[in-house]
Protein backbone atom coordinates (compact mmCIF):
# COMPACT_ATOMS: atom_id res chain seq x y z
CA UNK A 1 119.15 -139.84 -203.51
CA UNK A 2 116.14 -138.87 -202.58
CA UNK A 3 113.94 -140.65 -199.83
CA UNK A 4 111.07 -142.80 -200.20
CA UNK A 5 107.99 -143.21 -198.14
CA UNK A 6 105.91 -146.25 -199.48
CA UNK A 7 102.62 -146.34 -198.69
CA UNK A 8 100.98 -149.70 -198.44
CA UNK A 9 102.47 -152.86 -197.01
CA UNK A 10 101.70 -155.44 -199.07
CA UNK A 11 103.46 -158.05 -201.87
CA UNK A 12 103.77 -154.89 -204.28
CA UNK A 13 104.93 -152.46 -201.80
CA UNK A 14 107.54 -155.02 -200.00
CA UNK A 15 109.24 -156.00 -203.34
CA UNK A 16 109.49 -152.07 -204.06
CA UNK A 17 110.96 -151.25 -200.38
CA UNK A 18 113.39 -153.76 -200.72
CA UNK A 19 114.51 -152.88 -204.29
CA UNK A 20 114.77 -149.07 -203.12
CA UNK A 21 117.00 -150.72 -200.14
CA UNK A 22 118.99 -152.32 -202.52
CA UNK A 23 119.93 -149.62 -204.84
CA UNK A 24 120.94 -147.25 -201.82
CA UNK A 25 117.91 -145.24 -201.17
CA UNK A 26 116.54 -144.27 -197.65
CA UNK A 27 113.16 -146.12 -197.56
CA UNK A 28 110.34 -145.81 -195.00
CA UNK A 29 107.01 -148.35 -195.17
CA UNK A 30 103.74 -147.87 -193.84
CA UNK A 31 101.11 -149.96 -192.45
CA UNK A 32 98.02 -148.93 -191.30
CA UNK A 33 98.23 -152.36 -188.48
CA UNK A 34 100.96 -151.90 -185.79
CA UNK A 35 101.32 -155.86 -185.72
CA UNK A 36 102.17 -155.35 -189.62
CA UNK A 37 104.44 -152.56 -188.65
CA UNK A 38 106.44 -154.43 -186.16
CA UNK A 39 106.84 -157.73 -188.77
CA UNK A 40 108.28 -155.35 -191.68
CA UNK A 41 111.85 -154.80 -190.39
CA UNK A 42 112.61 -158.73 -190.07
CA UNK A 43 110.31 -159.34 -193.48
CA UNK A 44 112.14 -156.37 -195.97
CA UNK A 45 115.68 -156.18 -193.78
CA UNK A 46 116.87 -153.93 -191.34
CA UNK A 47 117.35 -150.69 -193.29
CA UNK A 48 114.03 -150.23 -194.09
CA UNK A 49 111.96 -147.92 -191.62
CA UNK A 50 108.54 -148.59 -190.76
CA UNK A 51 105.48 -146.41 -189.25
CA UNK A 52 101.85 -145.18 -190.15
CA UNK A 53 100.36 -143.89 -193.62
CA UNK A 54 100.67 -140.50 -192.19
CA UNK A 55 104.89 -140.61 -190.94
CA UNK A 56 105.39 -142.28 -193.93
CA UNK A 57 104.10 -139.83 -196.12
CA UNK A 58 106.14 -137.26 -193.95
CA UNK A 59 109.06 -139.02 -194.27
CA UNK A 60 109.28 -139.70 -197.94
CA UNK A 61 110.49 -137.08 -200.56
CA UNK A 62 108.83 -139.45 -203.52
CA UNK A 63 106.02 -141.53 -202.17
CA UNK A 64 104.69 -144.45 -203.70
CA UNK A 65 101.25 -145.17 -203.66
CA UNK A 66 100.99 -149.20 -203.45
CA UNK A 67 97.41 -149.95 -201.58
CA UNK A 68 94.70 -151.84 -203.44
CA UNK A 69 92.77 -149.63 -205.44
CA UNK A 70 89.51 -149.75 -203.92
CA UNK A 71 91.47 -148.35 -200.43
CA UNK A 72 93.75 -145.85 -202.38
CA UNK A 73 91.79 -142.81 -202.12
CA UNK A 74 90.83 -143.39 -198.70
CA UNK A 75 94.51 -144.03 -197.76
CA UNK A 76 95.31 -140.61 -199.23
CA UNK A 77 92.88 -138.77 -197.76
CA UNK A 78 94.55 -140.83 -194.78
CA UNK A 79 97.45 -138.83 -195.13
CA UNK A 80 96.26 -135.78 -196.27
CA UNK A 81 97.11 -132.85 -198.45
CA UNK A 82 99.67 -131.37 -195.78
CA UNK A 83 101.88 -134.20 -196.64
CA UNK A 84 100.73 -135.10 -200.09
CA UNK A 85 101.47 -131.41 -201.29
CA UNK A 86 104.56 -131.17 -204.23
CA UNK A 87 105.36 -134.84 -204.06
CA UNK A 88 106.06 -136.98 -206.77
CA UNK A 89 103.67 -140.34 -205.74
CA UNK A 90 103.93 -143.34 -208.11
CA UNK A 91 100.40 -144.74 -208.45
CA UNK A 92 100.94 -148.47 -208.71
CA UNK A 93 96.91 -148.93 -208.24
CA UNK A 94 94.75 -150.58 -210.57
CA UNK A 95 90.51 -149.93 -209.87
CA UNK A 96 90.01 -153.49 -209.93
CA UNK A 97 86.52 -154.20 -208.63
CA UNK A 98 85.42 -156.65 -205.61
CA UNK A 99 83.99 -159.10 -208.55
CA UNK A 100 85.59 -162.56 -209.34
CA UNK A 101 87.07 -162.28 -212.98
CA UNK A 102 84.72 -163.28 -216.08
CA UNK A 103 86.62 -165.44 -218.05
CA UNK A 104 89.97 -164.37 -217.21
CA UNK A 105 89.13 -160.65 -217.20
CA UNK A 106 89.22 -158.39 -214.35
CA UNK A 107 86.29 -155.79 -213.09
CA UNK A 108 87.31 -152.10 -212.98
CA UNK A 109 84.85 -149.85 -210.93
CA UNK A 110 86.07 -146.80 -213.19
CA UNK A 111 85.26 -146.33 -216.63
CA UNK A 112 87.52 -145.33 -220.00
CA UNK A 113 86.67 -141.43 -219.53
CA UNK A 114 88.29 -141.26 -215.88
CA UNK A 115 91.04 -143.61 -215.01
CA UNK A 116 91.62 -143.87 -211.03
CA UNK A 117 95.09 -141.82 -210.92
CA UNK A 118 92.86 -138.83 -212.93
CA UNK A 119 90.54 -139.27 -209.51
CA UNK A 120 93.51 -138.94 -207.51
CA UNK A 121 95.01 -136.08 -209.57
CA UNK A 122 92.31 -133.99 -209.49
CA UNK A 123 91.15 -134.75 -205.59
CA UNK A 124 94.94 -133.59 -204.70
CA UNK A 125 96.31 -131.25 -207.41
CA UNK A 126 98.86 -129.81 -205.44
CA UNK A 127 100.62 -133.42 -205.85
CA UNK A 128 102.51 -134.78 -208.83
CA UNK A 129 101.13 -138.42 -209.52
CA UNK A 130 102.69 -140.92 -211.84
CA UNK A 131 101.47 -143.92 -213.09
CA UNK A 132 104.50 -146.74 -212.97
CA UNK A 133 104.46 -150.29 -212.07
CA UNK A 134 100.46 -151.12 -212.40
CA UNK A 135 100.79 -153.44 -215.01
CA UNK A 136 103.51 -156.18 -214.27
CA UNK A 137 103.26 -158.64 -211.10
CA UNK A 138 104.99 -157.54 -208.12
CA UNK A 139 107.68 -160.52 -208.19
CA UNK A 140 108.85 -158.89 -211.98
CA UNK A 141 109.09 -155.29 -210.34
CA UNK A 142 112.76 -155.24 -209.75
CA UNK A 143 114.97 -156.20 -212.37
CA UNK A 144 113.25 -158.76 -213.58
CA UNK A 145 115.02 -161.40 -216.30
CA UNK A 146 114.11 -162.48 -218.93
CA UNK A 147 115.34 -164.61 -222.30
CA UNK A 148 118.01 -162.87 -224.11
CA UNK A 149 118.11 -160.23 -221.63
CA UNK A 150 115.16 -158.48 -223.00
CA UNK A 151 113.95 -155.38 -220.75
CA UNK A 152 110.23 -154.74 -220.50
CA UNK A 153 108.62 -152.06 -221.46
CA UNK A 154 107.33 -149.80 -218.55
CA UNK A 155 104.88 -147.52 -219.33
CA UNK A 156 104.63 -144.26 -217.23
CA UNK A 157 102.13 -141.06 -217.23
CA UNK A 158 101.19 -138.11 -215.81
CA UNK A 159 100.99 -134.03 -215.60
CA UNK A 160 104.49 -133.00 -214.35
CA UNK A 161 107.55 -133.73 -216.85
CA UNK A 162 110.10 -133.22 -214.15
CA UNK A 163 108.51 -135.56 -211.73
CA UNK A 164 108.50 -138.39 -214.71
CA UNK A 165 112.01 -137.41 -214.89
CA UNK A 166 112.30 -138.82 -211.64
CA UNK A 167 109.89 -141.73 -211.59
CA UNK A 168 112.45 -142.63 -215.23
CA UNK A 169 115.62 -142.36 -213.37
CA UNK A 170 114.09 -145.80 -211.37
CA UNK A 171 112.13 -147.74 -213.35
CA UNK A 172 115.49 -147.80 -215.75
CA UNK A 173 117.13 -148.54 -212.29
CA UNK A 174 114.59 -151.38 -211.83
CA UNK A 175 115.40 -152.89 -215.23
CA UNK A 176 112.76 -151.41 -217.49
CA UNK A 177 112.65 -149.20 -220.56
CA UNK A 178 110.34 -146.68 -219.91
CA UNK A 179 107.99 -145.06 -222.24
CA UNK A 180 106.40 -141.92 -221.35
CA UNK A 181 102.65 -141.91 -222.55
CA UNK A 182 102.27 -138.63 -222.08
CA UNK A 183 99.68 -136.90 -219.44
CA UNK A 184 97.38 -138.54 -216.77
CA UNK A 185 94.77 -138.92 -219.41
CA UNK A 186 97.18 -141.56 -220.91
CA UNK A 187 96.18 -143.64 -217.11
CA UNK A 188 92.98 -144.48 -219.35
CA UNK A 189 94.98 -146.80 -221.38
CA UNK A 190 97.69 -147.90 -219.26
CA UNK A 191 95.49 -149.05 -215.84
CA UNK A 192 93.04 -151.57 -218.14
CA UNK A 193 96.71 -153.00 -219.44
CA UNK A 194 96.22 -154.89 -216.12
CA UNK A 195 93.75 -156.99 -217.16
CA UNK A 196 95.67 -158.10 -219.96
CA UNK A 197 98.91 -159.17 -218.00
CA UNK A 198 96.71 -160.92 -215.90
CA UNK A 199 94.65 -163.14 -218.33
CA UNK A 200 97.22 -165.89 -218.81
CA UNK A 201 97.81 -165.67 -215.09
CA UNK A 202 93.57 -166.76 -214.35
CA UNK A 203 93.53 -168.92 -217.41
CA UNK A 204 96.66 -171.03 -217.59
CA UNK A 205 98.68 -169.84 -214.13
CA UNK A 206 101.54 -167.97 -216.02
CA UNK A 207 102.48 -164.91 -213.80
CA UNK A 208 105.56 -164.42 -215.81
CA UNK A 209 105.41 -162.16 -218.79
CA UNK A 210 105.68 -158.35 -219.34
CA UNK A 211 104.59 -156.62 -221.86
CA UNK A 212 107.24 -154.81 -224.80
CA UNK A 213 106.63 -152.41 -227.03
CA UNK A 214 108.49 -152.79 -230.35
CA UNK A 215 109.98 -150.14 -232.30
């Protein structure tokens, strides 16, 4: 199995660590607070290794990406190209805006002609990015259950077909059927799908649904 450096030590990238703990891989977490750093090990378990954006990124062989989205691209730049170069990174970011939701609906600061991963893609081409796990809440990341043992959909995107492969091989680990939408131009669709899976949660404080799609 390969290793896994996760980048970002909050709800999202916790639940992920300790899933990737759970199914066997080697799994490093970073924090850009030591304080945070220290707390991790007693929070995720103690087979989980912690350090900095930057040894993180280092250690991992697949990264994941799992920062808000208004700090991604400055905690890639963080890292840097050196370490960023030929991995696989699953994006878990959505560009949600600092703006209190209208109705129910989220604010993205990008637009439908450039989705954030696109940004990302094109700022470091020399990496393989993957869009996974944006559009489900963090406590329904890892094998999540539902009636009748239905598995949620999990939509996934992006340039490199072998590094989807990859990014496949867990999110059917994780309990999801994945559906490959094709390139990162597909991110356009998949990031606002956010907004959606979050209405019912700002409206009527259900945080448990995924979406499915039907064939």
């Amino acid at each position: 199995m390969k290793k896994i450096g996760i980048i970002g030590s909050g709800q999202v990238g916790k639940t992920l660590a300790a899933g990737f703990l759970n199914y066997g891989y080697s799994t490093m977490i970073g924090s850009r607070s030591l304080e945070k750093q220290k707390s991790l090990q007693s929070e995720i378990g103690n087979g989980i290794f912690v350090g900095n954006f930057t040894e993180t990124a280092a250690y991992g062989e697949i990264l994941v990406l799992a920062v808000k989205g208004l700090v991604a691209s400055d905690a890639l730049h963080t890292v840097g190209p050196k370490f960023l170069t030929n991995k696989i990174i699953i994006d878990t970011t959505n560009p949600i805006a600092e703006a209190p939701p209208e109705n129910g609906v989220l604010k993205f600061f990008t637009n439908l002609d450039q989705s954030l991963m696109e940004q990302f893609q094109e700022t470091f081409p020399q990496a393989k990015f993957v869009k996974a796990f944006n559009c489900i809440g963090s406590a329904l990341m890892v094998n999540p259950v539902f009636e009748n043992g239905q598995k949620p959909s999990m939509f996934i995107c992006g340039n490199d077909d072998q590094a989807k492969s990859e990014v496949n091989v867990i999110t059917n680990l994780f309990g999801f059927e994945t559906e490959d939408m094709g390139g990162a131009e597909a991110a356009r669709a998949i990031e606002p799908l956010c907004m959606l899976w979050c209405i019912p949660g700002f409206r009527f404080n259900s945080w448990r649904h995924a979406f499915k799609l039907l064939k």
